[in-house]
N, C-alpha and C. Protein backbone atom coordinates (compact mmCIF):
# COMPACT_ATOMS: atom_id res chain seq x y z
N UNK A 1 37.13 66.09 157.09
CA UNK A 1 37.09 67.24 157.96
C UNK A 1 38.01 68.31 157.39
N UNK A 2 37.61 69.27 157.68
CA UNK A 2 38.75 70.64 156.91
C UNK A 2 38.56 71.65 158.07
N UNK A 3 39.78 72.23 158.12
CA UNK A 3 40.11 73.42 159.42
C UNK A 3 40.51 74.86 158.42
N UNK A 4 40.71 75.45 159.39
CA UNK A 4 41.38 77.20 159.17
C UNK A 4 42.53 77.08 159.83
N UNK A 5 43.18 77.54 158.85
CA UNK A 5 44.60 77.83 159.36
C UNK A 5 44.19 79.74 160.28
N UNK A 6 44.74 79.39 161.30
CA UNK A 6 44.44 80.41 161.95
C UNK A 6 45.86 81.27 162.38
N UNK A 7 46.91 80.08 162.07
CA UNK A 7 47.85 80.50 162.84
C UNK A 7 49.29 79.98 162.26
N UNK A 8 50.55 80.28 161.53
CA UNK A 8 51.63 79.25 160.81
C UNK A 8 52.74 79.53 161.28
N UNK A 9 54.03 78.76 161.67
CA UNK A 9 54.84 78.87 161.49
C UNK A 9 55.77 77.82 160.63
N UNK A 10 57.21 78.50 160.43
CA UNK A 10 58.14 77.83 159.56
C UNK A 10 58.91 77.14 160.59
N UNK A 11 59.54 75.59 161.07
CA UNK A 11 60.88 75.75 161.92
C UNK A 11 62.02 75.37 161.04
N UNK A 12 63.29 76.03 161.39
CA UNK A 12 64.48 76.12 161.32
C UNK A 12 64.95 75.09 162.16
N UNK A 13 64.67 74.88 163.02
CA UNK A 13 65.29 74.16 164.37
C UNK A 13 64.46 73.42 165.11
N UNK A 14 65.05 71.99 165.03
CA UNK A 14 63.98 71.23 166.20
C UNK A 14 65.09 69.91 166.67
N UNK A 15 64.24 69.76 167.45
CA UNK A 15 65.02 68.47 168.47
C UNK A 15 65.72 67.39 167.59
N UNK A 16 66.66 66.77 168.19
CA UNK A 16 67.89 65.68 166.89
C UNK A 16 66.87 64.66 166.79
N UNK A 17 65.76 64.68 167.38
CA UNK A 17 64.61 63.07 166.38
C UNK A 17 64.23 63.89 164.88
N UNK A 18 64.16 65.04 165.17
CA UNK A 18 63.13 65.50 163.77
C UNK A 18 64.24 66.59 162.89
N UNK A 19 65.28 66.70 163.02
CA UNK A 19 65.91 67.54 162.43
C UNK A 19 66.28 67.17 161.00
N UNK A 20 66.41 66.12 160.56
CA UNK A 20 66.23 65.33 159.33
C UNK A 20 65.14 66.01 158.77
N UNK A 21 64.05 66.77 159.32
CA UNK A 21 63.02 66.93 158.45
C UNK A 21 62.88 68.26 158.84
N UNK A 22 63.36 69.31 159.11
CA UNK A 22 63.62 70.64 158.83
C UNK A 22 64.10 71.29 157.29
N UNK A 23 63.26 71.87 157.15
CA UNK A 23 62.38 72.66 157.77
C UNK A 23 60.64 71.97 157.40
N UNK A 24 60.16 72.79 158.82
CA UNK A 24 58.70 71.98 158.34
C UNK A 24 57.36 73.04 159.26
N UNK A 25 56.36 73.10 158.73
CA UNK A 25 55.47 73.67 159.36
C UNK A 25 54.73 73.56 160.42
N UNK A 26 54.07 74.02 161.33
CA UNK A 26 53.50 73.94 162.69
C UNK A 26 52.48 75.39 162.40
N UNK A 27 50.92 74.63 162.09
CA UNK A 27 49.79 75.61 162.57
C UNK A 27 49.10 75.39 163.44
N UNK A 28 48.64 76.53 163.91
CA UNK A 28 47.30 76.57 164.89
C UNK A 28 46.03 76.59 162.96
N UNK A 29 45.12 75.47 163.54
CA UNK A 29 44.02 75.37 162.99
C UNK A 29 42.78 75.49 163.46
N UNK A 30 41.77 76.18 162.79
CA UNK A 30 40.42 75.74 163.90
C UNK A 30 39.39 75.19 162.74
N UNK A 31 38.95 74.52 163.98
CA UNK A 31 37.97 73.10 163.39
C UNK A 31 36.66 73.79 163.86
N UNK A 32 35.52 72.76 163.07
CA UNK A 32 34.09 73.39 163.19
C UNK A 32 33.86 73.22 164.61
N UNK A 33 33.24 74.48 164.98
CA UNK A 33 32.63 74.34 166.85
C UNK A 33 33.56 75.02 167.13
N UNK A 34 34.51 76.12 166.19
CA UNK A 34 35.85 77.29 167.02
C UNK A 34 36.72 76.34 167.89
N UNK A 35 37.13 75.24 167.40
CA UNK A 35 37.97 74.37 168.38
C UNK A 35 39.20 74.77 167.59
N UNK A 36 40.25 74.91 168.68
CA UNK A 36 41.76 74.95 167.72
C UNK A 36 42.17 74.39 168.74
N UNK A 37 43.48 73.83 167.80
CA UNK A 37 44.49 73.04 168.21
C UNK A 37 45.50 72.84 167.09
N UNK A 38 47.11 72.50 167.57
CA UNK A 38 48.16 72.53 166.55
C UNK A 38 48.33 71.09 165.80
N UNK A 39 48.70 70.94 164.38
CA UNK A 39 49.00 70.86 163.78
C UNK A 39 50.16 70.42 162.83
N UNK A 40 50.60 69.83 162.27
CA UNK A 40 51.91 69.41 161.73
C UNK A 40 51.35 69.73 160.27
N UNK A 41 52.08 70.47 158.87
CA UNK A 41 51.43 70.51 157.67
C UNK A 41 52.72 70.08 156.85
N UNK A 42 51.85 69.55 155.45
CA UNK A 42 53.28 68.88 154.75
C UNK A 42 52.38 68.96 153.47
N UNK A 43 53.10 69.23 152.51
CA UNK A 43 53.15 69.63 151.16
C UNK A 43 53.63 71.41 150.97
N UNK A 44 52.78 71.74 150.07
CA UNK A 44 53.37 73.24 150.00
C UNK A 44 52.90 73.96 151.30
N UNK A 45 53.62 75.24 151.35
CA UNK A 45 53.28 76.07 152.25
C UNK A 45 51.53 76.82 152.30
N UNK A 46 51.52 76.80 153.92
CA UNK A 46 49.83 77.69 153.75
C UNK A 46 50.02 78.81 154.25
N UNK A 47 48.99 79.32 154.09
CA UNK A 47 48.67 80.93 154.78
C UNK A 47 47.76 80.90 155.79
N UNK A 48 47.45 81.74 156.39
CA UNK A 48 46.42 82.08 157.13
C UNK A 48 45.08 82.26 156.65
N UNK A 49 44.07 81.84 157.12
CA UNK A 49 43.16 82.04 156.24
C UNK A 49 42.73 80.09 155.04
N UNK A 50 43.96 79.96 154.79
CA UNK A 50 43.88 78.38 153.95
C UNK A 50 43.10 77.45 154.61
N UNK A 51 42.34 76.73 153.67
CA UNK A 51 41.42 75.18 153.95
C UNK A 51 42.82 74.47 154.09
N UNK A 52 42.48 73.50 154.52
CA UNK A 52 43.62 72.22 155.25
C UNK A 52 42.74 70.99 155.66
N UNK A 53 43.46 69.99 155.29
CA UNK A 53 42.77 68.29 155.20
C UNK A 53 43.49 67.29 156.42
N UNK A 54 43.60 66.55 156.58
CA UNK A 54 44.13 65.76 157.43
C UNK A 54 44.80 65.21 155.80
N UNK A 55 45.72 64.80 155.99
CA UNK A 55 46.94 64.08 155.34
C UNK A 55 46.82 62.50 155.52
N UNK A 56 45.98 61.49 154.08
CA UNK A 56 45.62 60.61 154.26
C UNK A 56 46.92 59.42 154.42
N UNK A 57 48.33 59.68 153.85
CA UNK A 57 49.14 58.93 153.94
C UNK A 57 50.22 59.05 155.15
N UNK A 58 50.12 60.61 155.68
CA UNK A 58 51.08 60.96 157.22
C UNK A 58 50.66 61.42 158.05
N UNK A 59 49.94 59.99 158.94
CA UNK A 59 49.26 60.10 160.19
C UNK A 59 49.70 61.43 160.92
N UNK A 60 48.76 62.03 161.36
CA UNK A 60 48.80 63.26 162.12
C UNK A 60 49.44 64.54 161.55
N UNK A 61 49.25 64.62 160.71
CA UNK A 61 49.87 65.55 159.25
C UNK A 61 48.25 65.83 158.83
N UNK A 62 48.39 67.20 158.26
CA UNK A 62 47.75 67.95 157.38
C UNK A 62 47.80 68.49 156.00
N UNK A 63 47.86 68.83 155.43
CA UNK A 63 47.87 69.53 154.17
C UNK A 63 46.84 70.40 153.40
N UNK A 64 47.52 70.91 152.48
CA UNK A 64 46.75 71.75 151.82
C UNK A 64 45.21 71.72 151.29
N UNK A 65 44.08 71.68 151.38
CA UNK A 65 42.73 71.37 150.74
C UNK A 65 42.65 71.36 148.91
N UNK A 66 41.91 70.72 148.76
CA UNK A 66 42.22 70.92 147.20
C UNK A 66 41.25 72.30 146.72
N UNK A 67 41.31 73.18 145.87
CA UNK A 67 40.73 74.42 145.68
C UNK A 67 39.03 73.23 145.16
């Protein structure tokens, strides 16, 4: 399955379970059928506009699409 990044941010700051892993990304994506919903992304940074995969080794993680 592959989405649209529709939407990115960077965090600086998050709750003491996940702060070990700051900084880290949070998109709005939309999936086929205009469905969106957020996101966790890990590898390099995306843009708006970027293909994005589900992340086969970090359940509920996304990443970059391969060109």
């Amino acid at each position: 399955m592959t989405a649209t990044v529709y939407s990115v941010t960077r965090l600086h700051a998050a709750g003491e379970a996940f702060e070990h892993e700051l900084p880290f990304q949070l998109a709005v994506v939309e999936l086929p059928g205009n469905v969106r919903t957020t996101v966790r992304i890990v590898g390099p940074p995306v843009e708006i506009g970027d293909k994005v995969i589900p992340d086969a080794a970090i359940p509920s993680c996304w990443r970059l699409a391969p060109p």
